[in-house]
Every structure is written in C-alpha cells, then in structure tokens.
Protein backbone atom coordinates (compact mmCIF):
# COMPACT_ATOMS: atom_id res chain seq x y z
CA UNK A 1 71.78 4.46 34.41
CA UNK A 2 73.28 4.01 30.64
CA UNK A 3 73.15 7.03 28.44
CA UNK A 4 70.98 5.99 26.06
CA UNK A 5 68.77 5.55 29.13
CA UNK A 6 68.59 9.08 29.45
CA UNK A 7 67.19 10.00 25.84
CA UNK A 8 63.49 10.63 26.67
CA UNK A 9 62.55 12.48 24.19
CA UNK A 10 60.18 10.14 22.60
CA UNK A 11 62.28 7.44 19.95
CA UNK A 12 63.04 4.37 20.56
CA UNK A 13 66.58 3.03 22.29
CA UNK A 14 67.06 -0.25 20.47
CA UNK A 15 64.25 -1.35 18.54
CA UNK A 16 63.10 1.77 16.24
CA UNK A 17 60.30 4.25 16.81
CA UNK A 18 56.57 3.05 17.56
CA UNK A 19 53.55 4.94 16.36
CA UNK A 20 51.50 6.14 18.59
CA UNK A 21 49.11 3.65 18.57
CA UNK A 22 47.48 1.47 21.33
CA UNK A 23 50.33 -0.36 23.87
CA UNK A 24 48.08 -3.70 23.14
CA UNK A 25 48.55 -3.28 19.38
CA UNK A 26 52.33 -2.93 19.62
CA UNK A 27 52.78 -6.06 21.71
CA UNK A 28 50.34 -8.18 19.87
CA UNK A 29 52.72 -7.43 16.30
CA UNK A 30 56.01 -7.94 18.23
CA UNK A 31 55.39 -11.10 20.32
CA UNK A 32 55.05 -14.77 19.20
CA UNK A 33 51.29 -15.84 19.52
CA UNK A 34 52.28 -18.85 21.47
CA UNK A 35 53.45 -16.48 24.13
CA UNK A 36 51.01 -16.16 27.36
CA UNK A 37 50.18 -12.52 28.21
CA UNK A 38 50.22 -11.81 31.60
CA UNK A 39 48.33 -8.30 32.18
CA UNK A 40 48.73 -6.75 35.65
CA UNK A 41 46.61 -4.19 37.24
CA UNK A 42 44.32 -5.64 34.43
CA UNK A 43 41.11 -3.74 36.42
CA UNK A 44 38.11 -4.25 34.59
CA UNK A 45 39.95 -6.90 32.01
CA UNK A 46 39.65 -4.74 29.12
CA UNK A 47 43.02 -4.99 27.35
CA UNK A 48 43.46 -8.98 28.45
CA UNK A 49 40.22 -9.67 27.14
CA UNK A 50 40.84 -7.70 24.10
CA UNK A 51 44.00 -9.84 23.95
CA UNK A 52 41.84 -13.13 24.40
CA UNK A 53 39.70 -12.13 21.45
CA UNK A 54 42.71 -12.12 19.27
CA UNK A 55 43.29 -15.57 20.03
CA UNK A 56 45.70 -14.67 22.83
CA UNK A 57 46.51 -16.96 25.92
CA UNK A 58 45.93 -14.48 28.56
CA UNK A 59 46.33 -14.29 32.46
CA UNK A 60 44.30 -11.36 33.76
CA UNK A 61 46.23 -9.88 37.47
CA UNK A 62 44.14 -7.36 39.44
CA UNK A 63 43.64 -6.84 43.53
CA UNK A 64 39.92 -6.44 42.96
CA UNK A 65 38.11 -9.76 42.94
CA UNK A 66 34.96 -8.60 42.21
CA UNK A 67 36.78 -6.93 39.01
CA UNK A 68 39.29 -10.47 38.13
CA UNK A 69 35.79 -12.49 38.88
CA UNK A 70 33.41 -10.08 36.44
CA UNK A 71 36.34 -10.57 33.71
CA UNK A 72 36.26 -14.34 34.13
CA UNK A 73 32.39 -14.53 33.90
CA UNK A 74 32.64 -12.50 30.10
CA UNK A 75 35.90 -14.65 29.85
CA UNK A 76 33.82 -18.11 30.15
CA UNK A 77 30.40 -16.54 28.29
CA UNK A 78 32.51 -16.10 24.65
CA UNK A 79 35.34 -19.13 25.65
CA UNK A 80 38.40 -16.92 25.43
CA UNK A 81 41.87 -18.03 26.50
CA UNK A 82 41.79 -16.02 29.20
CA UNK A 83 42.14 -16.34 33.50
CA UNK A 84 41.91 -14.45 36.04
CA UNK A 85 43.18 -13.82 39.81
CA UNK A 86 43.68 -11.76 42.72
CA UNK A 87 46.89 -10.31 43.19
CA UNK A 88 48.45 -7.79 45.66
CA UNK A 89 51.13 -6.44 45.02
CA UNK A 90 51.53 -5.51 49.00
CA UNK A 91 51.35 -8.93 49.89
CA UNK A 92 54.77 -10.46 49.87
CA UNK A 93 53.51 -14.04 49.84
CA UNK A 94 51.44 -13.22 46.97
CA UNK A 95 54.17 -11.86 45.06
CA UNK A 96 56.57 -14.60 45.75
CA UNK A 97 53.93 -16.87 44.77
CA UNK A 98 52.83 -15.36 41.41
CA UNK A 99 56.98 -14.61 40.37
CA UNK A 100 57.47 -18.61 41.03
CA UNK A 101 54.41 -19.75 39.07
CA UNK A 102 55.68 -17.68 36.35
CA UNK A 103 58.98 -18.64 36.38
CA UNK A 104 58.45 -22.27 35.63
CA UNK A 105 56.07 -21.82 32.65
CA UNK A 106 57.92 -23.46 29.74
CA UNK A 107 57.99 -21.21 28.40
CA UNK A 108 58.29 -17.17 29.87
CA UNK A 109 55.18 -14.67 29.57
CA UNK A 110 55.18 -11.28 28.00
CA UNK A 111 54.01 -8.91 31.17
CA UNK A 112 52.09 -5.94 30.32
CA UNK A 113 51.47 -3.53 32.64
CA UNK A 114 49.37 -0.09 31.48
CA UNK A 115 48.53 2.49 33.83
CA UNK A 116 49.53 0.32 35.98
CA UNK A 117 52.93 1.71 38.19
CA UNK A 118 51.19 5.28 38.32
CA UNK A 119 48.36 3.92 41.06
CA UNK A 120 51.31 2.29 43.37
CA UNK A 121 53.15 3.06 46.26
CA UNK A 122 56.60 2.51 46.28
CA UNK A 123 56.65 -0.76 47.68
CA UNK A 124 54.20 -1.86 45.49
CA UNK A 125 56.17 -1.05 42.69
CA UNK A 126 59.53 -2.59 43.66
CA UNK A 127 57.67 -6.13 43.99
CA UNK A 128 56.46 -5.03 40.59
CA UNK A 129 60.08 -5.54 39.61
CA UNK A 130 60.24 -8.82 42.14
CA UNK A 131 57.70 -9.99 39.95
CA UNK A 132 59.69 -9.89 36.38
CA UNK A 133 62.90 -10.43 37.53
CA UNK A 134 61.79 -13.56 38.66
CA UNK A 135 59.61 -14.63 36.25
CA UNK A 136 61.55 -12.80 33.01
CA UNK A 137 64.78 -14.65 33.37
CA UNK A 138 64.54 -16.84 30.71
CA UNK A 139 63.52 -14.80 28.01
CA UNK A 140 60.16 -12.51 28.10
CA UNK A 141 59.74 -9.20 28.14
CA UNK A 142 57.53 -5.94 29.99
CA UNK A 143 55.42 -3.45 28.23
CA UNK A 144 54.85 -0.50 30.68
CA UNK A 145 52.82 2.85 29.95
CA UNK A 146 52.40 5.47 32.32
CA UNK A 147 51.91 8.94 33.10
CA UNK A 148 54.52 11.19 33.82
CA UNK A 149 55.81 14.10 36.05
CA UNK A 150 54.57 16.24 33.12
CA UNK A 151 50.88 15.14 33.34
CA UNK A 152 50.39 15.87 36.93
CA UNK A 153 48.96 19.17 36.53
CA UNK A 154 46.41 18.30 33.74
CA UNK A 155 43.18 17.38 33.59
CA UNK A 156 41.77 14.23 33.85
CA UNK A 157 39.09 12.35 32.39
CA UNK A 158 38.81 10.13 35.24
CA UNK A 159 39.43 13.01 37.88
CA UNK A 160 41.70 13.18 40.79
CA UNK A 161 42.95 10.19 42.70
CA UNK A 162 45.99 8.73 44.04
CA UNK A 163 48.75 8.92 40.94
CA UNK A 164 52.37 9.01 42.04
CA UNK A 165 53.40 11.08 38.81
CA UNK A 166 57.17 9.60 37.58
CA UNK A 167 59.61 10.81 35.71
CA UNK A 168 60.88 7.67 33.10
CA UNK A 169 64.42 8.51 34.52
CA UNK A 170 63.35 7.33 37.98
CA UNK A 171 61.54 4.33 36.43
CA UNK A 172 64.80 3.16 34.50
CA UNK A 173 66.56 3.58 37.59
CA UNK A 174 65.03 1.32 39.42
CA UNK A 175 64.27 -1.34 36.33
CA UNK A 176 68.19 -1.46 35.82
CA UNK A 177 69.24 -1.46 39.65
CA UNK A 178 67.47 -4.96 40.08
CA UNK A 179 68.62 -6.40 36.61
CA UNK A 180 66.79 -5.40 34.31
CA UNK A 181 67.65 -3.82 31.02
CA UNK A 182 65.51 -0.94 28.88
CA UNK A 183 64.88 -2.07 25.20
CA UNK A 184 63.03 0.64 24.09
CA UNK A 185 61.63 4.52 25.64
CA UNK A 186 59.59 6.86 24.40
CA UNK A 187 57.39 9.70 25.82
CA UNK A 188 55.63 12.20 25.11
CA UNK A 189 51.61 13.28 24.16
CA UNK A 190 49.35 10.98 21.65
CA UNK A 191 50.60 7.71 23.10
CA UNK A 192 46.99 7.25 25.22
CA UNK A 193 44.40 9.10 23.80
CA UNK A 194 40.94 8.51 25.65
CA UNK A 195 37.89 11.09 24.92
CA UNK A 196 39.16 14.77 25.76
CA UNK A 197 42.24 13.62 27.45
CA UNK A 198 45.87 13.18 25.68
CA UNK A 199 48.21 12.84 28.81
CA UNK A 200 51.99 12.88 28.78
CA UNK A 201 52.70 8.53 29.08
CA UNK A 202 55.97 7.23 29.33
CA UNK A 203 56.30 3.51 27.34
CA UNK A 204 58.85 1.54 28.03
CA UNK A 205 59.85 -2.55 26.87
CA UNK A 206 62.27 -3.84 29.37
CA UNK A 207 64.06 -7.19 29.56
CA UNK A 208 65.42 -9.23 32.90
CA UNK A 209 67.58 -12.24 31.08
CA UNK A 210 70.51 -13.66 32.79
C-alpha cells in the first residue's frame, strides 16, 4: 500500500477535498454526461434512477429480480435511460459475463457502488474487483461508500443485519493488489446522513487503467 494510501483522515489523495454531500452528486459534477453509469448493488434503484432523471444513461446491477424488475417498471413508466439486471456477485459466470460486456462498451462506464461492499462476503467482494479491473481498463473510474470498522457498534436506522464492517486500509489493500489505483479517500461522519443516523462511511474513487 502507498503512503498516501494510508492518510484516512478524511481529505482527499489526489483530487482535493469533497463536501459532504450525496456520493451521486459528486459523480454526476465530475463525470462526462456521455458516460454510462453502472450502479451495483443498486437494490431498490434509487440512486440509478435518480441518475436517469438527470438525463443519465444508467445500468441498474442488483441480485434481487423482483427489486432490478420493480426499477425497470418506474424506469419504462417516466422513459428514463435506465436498465436493469440480475447480477450475483457469487456466480462466477455471471461475473465474467457482466466484466466482458463492460469491457467492450466504446466507451468505459463510471461504476458506482454505495453501501454496497459492506453487505458482501469476501468472495463477493474480490469479483467486485474482477468486475472493474476488467471492465475499467480503458479509462473509467469507481465511486465506493461504505461503513467502517468505526460504525460497527452504532445504531442503525435499518437495524442489525449482515455488515462486514472494513477498515479503508483493508479496502485499498485489496483495490491496489489486483491493479487498481486510489484517486481519492476520505472518511469520517456527515458523508451519509439518513434520518437519525450519521454513520462513519469510507468514500473512495479508484482507477484500474493499464
């Protein structure tokens, strides 16, 4: 791990600090609008279709069909640019499949993944990283938020279920071991705000270019 790698304490590495606003504000200013958002673990479709409303092209990832085919119905009723599909991340075919069809889009995605690497097992999360550092070698980059080692003992609005609660250090770690490279960290409280809850997220912008 670099040593700027290690500097957690909530600036940016390379690209100046970020106000704590919403993740899907930050990448809508930074990317080009002809760039397709790819949103992983997109659950009920709230952030992709929030994307699609802004005029974003938008490809909606979740394991839940009933939850990638309820997004698609609101999808089709207002005629945003938005899809969606099943995707497990356990399923090695599926992951192979979705990394190829990625990598030959003209041109790359943007993939956004919030509160999204929290809710998987390890091997989920290291074809996570199959995923962009297939699809992400031509350009592209990954927005990740997540909660940290330091919000595991507080309360949540959404109570207690499976979180595996990790440290950004760990997360770098394993970004950098399979290629990737960390454009910009920061963590701390009032990055997530939702009702009573302000938990400790971890935000991260990571590249996989040749």
């Amino acid at each position: 791990m670099s040593s700027d790698a290690k500097q957690i304490q909530t600036r940016a590495i390379l690209d100046g600090e970020l106000s704590p606003r919403a993740a899907v504000e930050v990448l809508l200013e930074r990317e080009p609008t002809s760039t397709q958002i790819v949103d992983i673990g997109t659950g009920t479709g709230r952030d992709a279709l929030w994307f699609a409303r802004q005029g974003r092209d938008v490809l909606g990832l979740d394991y839940v069909p009933a939850a990638t085919e309820r997004a698609g119905i609101i999808a089709d009723d207002e005629d945003l640019p938005a899809r969606f599909k099943t995707l497990n991340l356990y399923d090695i075919r599926q992951v192979l499949g979705i990394g190829g069809e990625l990598s030959h889009r003209d041109e790359p995605p943007v993939l956004y993944g919030r509160f999204l690497i929290h809710a998987l097992r390890d091997d989920g999360r290291h074809n996570l990283w199959r995923i962009a550092n297939m699809s992400l070698r031509r350009g592209g980059k990954f927005y990740l938020e997540f909660r940290t080692g330091l919000d595991s003992d507080a309360e949540h609005e959404f109570g207690e279920h499976f979180r595996r609660y990790l440290d950004p250090e760990t997360v770098i770690a394993e970004i950098e071991a399979t290629g990737g490279h960390i454009e910009h960290c920061e963590a701390g409280h009032g990055l997530a705000v939702y009702k009573q809850e302000d938990p400790h997220v971890c935000r991260l912008v990571a590249t996989w270019k040749r």
